[in-house]
C-alpha atoms as a PDB file:
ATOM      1  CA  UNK A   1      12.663 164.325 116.376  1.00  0.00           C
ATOM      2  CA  UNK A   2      13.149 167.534 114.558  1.00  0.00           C
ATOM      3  CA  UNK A   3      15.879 168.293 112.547  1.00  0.00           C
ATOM      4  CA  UNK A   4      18.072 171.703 113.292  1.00  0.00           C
ATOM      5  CA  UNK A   5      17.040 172.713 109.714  1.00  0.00           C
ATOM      6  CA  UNK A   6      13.206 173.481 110.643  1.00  0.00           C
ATOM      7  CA  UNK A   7      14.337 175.898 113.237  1.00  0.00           C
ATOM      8  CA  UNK A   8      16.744 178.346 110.634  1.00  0.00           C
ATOM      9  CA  UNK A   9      15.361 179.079 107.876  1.00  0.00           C
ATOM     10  CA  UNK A  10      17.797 180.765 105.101  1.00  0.00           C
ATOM     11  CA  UNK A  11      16.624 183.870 106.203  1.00  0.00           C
ATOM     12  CA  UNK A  12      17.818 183.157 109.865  1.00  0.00           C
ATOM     13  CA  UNK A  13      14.385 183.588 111.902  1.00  0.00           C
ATOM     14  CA  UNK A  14      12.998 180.074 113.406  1.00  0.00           C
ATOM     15  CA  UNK A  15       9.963 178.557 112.169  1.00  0.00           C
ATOM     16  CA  UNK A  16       7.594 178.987 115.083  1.00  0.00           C
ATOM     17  CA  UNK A  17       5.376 176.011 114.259  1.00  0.00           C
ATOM     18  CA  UNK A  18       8.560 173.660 114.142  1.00  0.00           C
ATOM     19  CA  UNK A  19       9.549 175.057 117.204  1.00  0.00           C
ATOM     20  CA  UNK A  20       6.206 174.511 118.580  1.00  0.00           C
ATOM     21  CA  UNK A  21       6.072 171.064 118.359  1.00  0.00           C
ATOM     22  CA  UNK A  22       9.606 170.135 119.009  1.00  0.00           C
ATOM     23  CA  UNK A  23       9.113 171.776 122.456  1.00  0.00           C
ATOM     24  CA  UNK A  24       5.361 170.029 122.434  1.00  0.00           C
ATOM     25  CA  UNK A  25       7.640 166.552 121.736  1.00  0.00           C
ATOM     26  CA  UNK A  26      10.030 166.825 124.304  1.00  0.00           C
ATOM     27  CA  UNK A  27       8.143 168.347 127.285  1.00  0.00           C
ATOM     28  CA  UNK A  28       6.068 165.091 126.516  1.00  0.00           C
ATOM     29  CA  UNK A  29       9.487 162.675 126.256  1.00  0.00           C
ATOM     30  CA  UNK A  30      11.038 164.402 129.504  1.00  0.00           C
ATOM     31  CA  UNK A  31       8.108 163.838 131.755  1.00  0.00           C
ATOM     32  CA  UNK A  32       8.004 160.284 130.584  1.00  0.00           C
ATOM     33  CA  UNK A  33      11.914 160.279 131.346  1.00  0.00           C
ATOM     34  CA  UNK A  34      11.310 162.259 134.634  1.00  0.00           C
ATOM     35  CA  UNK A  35       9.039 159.829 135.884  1.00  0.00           C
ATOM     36  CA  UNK A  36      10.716 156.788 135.608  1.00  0.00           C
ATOM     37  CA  UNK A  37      13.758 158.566 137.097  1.00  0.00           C
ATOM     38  CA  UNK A  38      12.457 160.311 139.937  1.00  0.00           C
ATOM     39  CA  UNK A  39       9.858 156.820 140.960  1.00  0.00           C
ATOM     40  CA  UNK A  40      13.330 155.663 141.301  1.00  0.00           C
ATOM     41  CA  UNK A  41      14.463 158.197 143.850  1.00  0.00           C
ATOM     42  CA  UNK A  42      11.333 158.858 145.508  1.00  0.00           C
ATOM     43  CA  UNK A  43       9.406 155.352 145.684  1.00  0.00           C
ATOM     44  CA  UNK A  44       9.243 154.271 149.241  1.00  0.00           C
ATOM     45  CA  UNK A  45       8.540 150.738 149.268  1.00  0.00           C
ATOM     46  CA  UNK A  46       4.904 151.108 149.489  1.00  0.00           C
ATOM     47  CA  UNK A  47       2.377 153.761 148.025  1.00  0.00           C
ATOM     48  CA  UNK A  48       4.401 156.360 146.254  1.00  0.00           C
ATOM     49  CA  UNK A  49       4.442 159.335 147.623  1.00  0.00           C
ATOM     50  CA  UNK A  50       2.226 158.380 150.499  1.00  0.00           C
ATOM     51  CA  UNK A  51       2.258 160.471 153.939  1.00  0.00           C
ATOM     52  CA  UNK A  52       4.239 158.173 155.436  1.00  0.00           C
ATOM     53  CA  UNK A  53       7.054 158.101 152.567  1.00  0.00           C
ATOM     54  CA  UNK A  54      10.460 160.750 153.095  1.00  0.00           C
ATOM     55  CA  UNK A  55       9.728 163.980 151.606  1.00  0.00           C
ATOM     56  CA  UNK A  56      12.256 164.874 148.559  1.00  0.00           C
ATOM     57  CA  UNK A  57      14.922 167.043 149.107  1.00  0.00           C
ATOM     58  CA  UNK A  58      15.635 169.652 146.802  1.00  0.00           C
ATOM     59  CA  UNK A  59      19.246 167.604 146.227  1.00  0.00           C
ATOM     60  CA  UNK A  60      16.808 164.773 144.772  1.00  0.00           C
ATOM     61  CA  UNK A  61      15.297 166.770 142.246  1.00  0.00           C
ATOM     62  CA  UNK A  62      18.765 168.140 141.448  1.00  0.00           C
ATOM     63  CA  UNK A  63      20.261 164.702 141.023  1.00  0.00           C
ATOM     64  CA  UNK A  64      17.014 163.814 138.864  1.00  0.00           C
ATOM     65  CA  UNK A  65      17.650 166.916 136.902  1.00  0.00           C
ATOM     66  CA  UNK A  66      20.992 166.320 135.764  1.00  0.00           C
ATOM     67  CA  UNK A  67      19.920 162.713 135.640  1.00  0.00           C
ATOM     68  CA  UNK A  68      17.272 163.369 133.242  1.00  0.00           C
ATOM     69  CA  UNK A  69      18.915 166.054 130.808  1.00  0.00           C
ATOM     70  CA  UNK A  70      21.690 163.746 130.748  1.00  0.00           C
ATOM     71  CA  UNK A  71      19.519 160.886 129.459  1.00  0.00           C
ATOM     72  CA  UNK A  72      21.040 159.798 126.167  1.00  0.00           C
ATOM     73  CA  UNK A  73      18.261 159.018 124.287  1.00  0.00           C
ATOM     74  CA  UNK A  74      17.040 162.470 125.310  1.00  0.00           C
ATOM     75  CA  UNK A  75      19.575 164.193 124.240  1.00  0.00           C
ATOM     76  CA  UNK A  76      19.600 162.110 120.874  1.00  0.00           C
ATOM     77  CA  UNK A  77      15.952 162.634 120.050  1.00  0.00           C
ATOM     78  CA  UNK A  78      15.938 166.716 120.627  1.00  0.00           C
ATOM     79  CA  UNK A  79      17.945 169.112 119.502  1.00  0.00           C
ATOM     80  CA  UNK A  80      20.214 171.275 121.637  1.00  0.00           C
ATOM     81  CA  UNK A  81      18.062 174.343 120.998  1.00  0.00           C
ATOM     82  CA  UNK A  82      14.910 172.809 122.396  1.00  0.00           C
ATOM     83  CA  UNK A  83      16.772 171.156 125.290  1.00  0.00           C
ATOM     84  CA  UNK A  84      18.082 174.552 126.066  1.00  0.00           C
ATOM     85  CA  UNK A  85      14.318 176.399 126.354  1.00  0.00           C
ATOM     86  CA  UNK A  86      13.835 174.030 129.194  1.00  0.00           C
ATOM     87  CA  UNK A  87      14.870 175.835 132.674  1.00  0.00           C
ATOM     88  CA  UNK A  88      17.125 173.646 134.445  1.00  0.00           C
ATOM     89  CA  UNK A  89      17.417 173.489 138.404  1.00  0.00           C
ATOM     90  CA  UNK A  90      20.796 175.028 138.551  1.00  0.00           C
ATOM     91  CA  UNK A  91      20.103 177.801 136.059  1.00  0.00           C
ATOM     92  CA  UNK A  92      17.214 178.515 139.111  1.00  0.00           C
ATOM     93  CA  UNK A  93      16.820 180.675 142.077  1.00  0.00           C
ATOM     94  CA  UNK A  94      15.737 176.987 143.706  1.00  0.00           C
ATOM     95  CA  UNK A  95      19.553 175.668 143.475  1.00  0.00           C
ATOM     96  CA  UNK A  96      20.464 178.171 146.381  1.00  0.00           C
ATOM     97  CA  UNK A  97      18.291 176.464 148.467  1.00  0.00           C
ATOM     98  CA  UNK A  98      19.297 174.276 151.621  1.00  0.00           C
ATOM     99  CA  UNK A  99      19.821 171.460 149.023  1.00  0.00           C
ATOM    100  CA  UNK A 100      19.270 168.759 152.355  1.00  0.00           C
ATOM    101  CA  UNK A 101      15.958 170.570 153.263  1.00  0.00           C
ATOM    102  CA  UNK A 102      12.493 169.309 152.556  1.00  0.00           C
ATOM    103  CA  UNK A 103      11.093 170.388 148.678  1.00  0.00           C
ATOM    104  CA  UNK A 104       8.512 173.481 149.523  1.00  0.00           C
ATOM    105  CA  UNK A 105       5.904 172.197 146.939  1.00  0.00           C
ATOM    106  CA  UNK A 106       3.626 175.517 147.614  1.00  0.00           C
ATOM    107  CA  UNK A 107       6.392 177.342 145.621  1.00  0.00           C
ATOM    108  CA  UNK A 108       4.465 179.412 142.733  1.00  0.00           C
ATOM    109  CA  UNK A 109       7.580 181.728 141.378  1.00  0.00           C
ATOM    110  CA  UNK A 110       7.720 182.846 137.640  1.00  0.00           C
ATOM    111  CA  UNK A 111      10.197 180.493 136.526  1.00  0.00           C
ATOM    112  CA  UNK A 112      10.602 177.419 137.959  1.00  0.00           C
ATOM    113  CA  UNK A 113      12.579 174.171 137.145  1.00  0.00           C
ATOM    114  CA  UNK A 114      11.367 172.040 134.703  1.00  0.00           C
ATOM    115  CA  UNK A 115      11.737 168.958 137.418  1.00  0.00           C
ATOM    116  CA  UNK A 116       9.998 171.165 139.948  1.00  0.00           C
ATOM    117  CA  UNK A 117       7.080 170.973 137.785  1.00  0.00           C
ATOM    118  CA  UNK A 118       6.488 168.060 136.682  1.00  0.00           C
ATOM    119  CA  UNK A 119       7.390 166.393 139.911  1.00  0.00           C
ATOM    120  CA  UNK A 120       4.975 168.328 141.949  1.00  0.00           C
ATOM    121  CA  UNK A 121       2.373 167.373 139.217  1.00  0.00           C
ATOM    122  CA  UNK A 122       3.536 163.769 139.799  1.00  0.00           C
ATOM    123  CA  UNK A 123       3.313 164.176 144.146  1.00  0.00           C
ATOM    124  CA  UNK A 124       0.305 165.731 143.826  1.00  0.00           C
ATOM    125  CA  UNK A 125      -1.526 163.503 141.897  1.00  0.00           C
ATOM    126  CA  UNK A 126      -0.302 160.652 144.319  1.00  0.00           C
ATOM    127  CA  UNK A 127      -1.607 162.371 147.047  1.00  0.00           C
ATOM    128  CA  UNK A 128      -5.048 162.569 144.829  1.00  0.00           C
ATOM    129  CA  UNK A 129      -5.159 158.974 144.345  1.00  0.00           C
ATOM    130  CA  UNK A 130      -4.459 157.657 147.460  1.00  0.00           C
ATOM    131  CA  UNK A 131      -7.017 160.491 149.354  1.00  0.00           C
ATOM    132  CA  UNK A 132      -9.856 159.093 147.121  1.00  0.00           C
ATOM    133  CA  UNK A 133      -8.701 155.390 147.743  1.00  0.00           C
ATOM    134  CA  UNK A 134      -9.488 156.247 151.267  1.00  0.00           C
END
């Protein structure tokens, strides 16, 4: 956890190494978070993620934003600066989507969600798995 005192110095510029590894610390907390919140929303009973599972909707990875950045002990372990570097889905050009519609996972726009990310990391490594389990 990093204390709001590393980032202001007296001088009022923010130590860039703090800053650094605060960010490092909490990308690495929220996918942890993120992944235990969206298996909950996206397991389908069998393989996760598997062909035959529903594809996410872009309202699920809205509800597992807010669900995530809401997450006390998130919220308790990182500052509100650092929280705030992290793009959020409704701060996105994503949250105008069809929010009922099928996630587009080819999406490769400057800019994207946080939980666009690391969800598509998480899908496609599913998919990895289970092709080579084949």
């Amino acid at each position: 956890m990093i204390n709001a005192t590393d980032l202001d110095t007296d001088t009022g510029q923010i130590d860039s190494v703090a800053l650094e590894r605060a960010l490092r610390s909490a990308a690495l907390d929220l996918q942890q978070i993120m992944a235990t919140t969206a298996g909950r929303y996206l397991d389908s009973g069998r393989r996760r993620y598997s062909s035959g599972a529903r594809l996410p909707t872009w309202r699920t990875l809205q509800t597992i934003d807010e669900q995530v950045f809401e997450n006390r002990g998130f919220r308790a372990r990182h500052n509100e600066t650092v929280r705030s570097m992290f793009l959020r889905f409704g701060d996105s050009r994503l949250s105008g989507a069809a929010l009922d519609d099928p996630v587009d996972w080819r999406r490769d726009d400057d800019n994207l969600p946080t939980v666009y990310l690391i969800v598509r990391a998480m899908v496609q490594a599913e998919t990895t798995d289970a092709a080579t389990a084949d």
